[in-house]
C-alpha atoms as a PDB file:
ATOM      1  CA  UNK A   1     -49.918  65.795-106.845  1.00  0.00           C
ATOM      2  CA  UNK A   2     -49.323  63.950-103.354  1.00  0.00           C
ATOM      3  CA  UNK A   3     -48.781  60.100-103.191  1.00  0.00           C
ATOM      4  CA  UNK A   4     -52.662  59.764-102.567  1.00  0.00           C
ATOM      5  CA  UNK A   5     -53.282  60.529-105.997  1.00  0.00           C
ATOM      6  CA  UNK A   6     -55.437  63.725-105.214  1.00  0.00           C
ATOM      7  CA  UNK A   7     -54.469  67.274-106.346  1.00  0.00           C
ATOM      8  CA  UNK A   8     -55.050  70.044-104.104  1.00  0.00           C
ATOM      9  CA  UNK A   9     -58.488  71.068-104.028  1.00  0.00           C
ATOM     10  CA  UNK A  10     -59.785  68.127-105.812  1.00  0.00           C
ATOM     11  CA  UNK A  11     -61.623  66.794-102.037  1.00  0.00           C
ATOM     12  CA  UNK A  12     -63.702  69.887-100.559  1.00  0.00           C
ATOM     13  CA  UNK A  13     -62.346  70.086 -96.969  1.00  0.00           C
ATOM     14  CA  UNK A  14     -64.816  69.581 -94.181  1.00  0.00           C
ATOM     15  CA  UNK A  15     -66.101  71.794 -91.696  1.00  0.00           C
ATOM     16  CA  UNK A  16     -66.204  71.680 -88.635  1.00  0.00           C
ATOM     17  CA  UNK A  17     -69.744  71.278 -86.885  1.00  0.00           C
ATOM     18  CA  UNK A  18     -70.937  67.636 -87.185  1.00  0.00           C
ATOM     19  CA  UNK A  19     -70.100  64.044 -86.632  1.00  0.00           C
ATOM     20  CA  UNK A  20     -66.602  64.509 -87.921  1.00  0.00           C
ATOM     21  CA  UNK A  21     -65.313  60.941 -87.935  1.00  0.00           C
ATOM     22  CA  UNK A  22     -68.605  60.001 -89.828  1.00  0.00           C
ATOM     23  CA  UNK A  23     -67.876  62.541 -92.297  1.00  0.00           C
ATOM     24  CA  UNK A  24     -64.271  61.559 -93.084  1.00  0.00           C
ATOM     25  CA  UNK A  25     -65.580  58.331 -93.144  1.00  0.00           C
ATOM     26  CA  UNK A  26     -68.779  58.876 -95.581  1.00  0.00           C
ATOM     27  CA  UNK A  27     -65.831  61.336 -98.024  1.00  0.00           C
ATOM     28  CA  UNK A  28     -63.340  58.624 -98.046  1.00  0.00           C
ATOM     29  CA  UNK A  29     -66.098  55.889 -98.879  1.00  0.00           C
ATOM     30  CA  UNK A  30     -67.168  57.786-101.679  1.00  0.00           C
ATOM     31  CA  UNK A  31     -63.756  58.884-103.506  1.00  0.00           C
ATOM     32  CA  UNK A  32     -62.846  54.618-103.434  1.00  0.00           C
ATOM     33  CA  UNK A  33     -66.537  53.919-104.764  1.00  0.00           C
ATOM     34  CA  UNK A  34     -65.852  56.236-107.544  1.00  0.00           C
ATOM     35  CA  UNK A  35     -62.126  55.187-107.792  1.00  0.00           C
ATOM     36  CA  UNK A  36     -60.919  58.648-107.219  1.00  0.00           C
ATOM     37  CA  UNK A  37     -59.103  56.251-104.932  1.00  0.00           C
ATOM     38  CA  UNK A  38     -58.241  53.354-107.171  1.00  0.00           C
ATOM     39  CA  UNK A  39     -57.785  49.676-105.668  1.00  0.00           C
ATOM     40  CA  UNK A  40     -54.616  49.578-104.573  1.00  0.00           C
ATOM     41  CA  UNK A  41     -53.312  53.131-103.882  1.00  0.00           C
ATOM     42  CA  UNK A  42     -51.542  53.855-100.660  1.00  0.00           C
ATOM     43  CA  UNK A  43     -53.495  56.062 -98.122  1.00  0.00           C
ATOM     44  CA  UNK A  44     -51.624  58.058 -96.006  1.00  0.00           C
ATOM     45  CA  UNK A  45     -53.248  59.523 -93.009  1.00  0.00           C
ATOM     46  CA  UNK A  46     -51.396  62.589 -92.778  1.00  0.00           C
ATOM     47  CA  UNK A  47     -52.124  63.288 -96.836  1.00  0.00           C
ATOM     48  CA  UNK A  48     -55.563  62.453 -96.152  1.00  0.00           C
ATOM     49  CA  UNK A  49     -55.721  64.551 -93.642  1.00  0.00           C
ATOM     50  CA  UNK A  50     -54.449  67.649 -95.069  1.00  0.00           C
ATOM     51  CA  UNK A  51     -56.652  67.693 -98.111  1.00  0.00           C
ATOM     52  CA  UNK A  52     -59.960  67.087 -95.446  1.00  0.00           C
ATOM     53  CA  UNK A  53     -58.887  69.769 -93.380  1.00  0.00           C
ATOM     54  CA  UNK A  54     -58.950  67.439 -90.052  1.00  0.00           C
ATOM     55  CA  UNK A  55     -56.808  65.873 -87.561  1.00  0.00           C
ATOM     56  CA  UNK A  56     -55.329  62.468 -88.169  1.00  0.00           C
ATOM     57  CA  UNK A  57     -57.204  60.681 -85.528  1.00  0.00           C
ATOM     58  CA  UNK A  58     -60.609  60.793 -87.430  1.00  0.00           C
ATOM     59  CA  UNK A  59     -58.928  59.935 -90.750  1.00  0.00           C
ATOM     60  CA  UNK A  60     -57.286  56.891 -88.649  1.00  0.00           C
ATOM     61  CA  UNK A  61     -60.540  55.801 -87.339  1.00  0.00           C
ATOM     62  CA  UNK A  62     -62.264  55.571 -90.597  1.00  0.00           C
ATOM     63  CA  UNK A  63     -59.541  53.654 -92.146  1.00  0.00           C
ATOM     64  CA  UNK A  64     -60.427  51.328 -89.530  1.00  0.00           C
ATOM     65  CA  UNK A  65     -63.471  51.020 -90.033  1.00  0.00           C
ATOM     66  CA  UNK A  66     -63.115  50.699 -94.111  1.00  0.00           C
ATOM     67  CA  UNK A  67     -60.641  48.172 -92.909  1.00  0.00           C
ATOM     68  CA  UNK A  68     -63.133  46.761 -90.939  1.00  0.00           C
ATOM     69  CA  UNK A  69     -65.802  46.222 -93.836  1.00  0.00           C
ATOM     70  CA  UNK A  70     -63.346  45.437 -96.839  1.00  0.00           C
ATOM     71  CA  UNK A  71     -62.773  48.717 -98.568  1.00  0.00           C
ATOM     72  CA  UNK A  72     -59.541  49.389 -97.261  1.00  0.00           C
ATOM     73  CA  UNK A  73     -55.947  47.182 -96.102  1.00  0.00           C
ATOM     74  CA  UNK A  74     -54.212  48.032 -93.034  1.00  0.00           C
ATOM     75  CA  UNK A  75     -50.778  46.136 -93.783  1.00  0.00           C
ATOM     76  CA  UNK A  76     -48.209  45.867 -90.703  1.00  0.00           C
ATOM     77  CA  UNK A  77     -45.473  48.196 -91.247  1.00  0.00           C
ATOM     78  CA  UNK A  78     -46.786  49.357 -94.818  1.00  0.00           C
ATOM     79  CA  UNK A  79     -49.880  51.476 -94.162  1.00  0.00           C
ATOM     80  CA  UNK A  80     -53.282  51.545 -95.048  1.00  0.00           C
ATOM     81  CA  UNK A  81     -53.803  50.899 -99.190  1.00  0.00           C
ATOM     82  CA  UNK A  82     -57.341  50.874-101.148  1.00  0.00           C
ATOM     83  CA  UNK A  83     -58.133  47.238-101.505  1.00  0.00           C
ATOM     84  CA  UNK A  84     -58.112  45.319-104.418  1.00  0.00           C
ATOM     85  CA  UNK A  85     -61.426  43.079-105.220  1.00  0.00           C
ATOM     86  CA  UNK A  86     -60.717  39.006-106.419  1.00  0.00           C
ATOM     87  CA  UNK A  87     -62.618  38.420-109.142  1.00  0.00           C
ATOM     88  CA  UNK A  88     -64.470  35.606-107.025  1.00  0.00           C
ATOM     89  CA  UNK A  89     -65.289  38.709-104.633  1.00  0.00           C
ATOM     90  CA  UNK A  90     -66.702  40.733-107.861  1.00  0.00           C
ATOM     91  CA  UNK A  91     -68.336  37.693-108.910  1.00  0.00           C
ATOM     92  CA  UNK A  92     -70.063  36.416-105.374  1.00  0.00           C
ATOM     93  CA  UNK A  93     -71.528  39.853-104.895  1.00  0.00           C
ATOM     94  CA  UNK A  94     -73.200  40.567-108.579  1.00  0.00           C
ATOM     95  CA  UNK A  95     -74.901  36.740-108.254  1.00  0.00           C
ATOM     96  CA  UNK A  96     -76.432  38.232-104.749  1.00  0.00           C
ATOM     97  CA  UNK A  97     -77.078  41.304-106.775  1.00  0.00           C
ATOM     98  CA  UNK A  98     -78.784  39.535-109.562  1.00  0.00           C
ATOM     99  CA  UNK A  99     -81.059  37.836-106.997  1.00  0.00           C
ATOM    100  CA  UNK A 100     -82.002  41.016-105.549  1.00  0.00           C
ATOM    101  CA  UNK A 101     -82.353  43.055-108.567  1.00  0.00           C
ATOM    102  CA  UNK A 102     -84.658  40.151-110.626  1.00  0.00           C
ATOM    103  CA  UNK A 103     -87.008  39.872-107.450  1.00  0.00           C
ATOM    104  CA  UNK A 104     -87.193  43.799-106.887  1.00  0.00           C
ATOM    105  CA  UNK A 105     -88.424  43.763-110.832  1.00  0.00           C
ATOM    106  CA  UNK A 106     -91.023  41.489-109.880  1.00  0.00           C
ATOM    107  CA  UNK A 107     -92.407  43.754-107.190  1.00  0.00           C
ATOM    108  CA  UNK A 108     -92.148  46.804-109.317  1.00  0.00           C
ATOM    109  CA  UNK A 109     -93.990  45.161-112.430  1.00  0.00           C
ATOM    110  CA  UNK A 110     -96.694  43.635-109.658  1.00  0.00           C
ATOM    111  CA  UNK A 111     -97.258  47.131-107.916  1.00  0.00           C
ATOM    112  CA  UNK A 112     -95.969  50.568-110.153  1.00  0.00           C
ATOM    113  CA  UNK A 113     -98.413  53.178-111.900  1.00  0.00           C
ATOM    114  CA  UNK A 114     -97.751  55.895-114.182  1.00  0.00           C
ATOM    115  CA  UNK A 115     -95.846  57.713-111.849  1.00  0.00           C
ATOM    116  CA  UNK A 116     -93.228  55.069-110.975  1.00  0.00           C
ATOM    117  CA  UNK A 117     -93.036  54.395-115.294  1.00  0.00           C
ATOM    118  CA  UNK A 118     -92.393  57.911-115.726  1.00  0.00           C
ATOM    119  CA  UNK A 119     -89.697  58.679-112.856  1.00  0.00           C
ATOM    120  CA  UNK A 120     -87.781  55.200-114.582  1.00  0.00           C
ATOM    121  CA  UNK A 121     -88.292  56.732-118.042  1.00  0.00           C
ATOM    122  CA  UNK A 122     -86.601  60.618-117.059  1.00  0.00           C
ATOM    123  CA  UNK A 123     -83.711  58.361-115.047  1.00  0.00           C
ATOM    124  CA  UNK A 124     -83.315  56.043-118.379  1.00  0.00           C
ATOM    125  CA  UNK A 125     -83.236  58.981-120.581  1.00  0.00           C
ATOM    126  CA  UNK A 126     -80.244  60.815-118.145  1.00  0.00           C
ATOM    127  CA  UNK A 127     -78.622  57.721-118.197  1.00  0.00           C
ATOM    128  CA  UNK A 128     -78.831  58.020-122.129  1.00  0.00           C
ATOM    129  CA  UNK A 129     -77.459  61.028-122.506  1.00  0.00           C
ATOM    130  CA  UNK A 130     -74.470  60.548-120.574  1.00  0.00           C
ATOM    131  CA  UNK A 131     -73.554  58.049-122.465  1.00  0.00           C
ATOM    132  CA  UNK A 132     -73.501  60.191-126.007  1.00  0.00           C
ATOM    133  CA  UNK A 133     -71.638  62.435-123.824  1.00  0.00           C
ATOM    134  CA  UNK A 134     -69.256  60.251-122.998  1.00  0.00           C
ATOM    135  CA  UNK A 135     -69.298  60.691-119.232  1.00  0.00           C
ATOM    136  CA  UNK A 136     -68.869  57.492-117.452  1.00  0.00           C
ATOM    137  CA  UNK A 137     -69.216  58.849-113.889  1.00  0.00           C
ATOM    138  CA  UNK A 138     -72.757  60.318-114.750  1.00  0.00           C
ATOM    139  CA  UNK A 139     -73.624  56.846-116.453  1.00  0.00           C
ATOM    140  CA  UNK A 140     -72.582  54.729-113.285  1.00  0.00           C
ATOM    141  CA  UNK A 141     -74.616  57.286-111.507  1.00  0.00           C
ATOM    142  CA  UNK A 142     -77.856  57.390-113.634  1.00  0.00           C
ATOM    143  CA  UNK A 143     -77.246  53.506-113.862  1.00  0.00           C
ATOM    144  CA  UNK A 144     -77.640  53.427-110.043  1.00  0.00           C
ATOM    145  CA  UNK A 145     -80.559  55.927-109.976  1.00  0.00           C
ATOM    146  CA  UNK A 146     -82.551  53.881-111.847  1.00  0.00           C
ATOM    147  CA  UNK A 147     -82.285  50.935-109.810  1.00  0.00           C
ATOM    148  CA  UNK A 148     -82.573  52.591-106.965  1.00  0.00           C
ATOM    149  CA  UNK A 149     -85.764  53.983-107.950  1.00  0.00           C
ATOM    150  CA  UNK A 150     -86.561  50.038-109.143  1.00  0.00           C
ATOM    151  CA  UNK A 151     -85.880  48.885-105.543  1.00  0.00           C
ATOM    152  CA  UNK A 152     -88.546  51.912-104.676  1.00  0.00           C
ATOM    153  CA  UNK A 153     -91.274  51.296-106.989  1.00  0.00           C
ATOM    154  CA  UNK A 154     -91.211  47.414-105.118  1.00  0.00           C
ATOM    155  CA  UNK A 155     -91.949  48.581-102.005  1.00  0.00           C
ATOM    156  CA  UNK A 156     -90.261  45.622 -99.721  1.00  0.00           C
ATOM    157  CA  UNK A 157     -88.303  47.108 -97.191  1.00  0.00           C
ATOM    158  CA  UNK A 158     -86.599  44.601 -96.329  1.00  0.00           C
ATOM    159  CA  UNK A 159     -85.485  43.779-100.275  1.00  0.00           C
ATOM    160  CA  UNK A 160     -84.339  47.574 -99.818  1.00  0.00           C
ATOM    161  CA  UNK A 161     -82.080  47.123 -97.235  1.00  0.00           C
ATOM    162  CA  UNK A 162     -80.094  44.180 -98.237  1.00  0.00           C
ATOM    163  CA  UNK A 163     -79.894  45.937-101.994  1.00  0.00           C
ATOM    164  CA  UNK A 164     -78.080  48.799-100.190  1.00  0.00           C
ATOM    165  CA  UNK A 165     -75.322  47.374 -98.358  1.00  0.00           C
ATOM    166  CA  UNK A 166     -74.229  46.283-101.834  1.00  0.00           C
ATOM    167  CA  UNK A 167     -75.693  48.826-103.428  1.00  0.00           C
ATOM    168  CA  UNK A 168     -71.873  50.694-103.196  1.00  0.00           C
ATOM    169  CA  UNK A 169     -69.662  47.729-103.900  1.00  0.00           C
ATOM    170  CA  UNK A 170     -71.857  47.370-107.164  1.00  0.00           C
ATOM    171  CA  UNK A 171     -71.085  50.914-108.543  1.00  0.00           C
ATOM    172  CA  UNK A 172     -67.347  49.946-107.533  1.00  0.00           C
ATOM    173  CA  UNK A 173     -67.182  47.497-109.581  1.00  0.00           C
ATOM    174  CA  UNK A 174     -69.740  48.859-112.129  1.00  0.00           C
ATOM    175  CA  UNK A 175     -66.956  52.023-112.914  1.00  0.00           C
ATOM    176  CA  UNK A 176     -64.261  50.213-114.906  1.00  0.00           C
ATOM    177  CA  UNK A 177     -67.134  48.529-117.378  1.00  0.00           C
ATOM    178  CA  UNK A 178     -69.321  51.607-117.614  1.00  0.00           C
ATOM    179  CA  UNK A 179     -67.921  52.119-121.192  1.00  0.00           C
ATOM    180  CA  UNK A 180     -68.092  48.649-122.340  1.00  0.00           C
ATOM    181  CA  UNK A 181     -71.700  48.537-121.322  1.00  0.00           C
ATOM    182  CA  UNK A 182     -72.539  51.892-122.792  1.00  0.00           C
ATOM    183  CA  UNK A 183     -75.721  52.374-125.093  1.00  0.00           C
ATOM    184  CA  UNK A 184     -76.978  48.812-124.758  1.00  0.00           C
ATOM    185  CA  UNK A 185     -77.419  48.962-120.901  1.00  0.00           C
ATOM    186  CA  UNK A 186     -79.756  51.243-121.551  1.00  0.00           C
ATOM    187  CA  UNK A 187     -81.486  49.298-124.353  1.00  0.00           C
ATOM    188  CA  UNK A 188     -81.684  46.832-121.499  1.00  0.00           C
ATOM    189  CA  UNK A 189     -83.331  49.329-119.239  1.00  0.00           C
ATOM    190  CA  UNK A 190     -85.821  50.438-121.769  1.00  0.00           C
ATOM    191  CA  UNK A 191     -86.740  46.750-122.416  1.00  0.00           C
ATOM    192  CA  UNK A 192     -87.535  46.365-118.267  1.00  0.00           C
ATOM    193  CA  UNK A 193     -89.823  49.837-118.242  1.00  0.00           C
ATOM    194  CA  UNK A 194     -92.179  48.295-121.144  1.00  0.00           C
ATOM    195  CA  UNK A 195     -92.226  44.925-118.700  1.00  0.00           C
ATOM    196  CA  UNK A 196     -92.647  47.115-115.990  1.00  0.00           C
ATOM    197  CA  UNK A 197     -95.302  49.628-117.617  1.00  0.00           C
ATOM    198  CA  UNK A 198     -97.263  46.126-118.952  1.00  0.00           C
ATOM    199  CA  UNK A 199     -97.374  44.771-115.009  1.00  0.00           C
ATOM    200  CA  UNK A 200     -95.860  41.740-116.492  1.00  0.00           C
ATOM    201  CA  UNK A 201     -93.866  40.414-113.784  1.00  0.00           C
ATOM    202  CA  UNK A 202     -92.484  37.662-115.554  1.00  0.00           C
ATOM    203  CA  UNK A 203     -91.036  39.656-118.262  1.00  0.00           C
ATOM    204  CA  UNK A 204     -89.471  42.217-115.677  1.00  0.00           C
ATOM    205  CA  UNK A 205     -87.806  39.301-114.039  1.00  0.00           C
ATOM    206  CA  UNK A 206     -86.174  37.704-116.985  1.00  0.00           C
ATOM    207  CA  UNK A 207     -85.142  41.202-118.234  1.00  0.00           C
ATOM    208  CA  UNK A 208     -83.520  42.449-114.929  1.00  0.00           C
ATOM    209  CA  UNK A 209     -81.868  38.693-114.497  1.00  0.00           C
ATOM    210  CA  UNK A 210     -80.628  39.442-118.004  1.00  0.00           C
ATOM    211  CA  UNK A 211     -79.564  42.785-117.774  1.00  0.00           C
ATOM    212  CA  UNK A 212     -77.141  42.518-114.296  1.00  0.00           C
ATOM    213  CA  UNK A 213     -75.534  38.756-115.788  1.00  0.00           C
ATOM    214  CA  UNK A 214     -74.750  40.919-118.645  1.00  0.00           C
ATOM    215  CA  UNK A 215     -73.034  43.170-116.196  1.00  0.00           C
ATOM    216  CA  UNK A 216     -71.399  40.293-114.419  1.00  0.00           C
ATOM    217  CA  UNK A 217     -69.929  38.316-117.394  1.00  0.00           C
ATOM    218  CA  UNK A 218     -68.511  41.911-118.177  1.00  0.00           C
ATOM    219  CA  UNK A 219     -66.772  42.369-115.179  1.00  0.00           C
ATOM    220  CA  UNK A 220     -65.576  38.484-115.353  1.00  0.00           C
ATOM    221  CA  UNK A 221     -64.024  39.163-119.091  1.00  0.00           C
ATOM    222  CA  UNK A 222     -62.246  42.027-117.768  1.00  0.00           C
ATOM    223  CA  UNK A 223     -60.671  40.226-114.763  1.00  0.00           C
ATOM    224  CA  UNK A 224     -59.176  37.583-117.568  1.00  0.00           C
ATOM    225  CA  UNK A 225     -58.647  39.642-119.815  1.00  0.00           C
END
């Protein structure tokens, strides 16, 4: 086990052809979404390195840039370490998230068929089963699935684009509460399909406003708790 927290093997190392330093950028993103990286852990470039299979320079340039957007701290004479959300960070970014979310219900009860019912309903019942499985990571990544595909069925591009540059710091913060949310998360989801499959867009907005404050006073509770 090196100081990074990662056992040999546990990152598949990169190969070559490509845009490396968007690669070891894209890898390191993803292992701090999922907390593979946990808030807080030290990074060291040559570590980091090894277990990619690169130079240091591209592992140094995407530090920067993580640094750069808030997922990572460069620290004078310490190092790089995974940062560690405020709970008025968690808290700004699920309101803007609730916003998004309630509005993208809207669209989707206003404009979905069939199709876009049944594609919510397979991603709802995934998300159901990991839960009696016990697998958080395949919950958090049903959970974003489905609203993914909600985003989808309301066709605003625009509304599409802002969801997704929060889209990762959501499941971030999503991870730790997973658990706590469990089965009724997807009680909540079920409840927005039948708004959804009725085209009543006032229903699918109070449901989806519901279901991410739910989320949020979660993640609150656990920062003071």
């Amino acid at each position: 086990m090196l100081s990074t927290g990662l056992s040999q093997g546990a990152v598949p190392r990169l190969e070559r052809p490509g845009p490396l330093r968007e690669r070891v950028y894209e890898t390191l993103l993803e292992l701090i979404t999922t907390r593979a990286l946990s808030p807080g852990q030290h990074l060291v470039e040559s570590e980091l390195a090894g277990h990619l299979g690169v130079s240091r320079q591209p592992v140094r340039e995407a530090l920067q840039r993580l640094n750069t957007e808030g997922w990572v701290d460069l620290r004078p004479a310490q190092g790089a370490f995974v940062h560690e959300p405020t709970e008025q960070e968690a808290d700004q970014l699920l309101s803007v998230r609730t916003l998004l979310e309630a509005e993208a219900a809207r669209l989707a009860a206003a404009g979905s068929g069939s199709a876009g019912v049944a594609a919510l309903e397979k991603l709802c019942e995934k998300g159901e089963r990991a839960v009696a499985d016990d697998d958080p990571d395949l919950a958090v990544a049903a959970n974003a699935e489905f609203h993914a595909k909600v985003m989808e069925l309301a066709g605003n591009v625009v509304l599409a684009e802002l969801a997704g540059q929060v889209d990762r710091r959501v499941r971030w913060y999503y991870q730790p509460v997973a658990r706590q949310r469990g089965t009724q998360s997807w009680i909540e989801h079920r409840a927005l399909i039948a708004a959804i499959s009725a085209r009543d867009e006032k229903a699918a907005t109070e449901v989806m406003r519901a279901h991410t404050e739910h989320t949020r006073a979660i993640c609150h509770r656990r920062e003071n708790g």
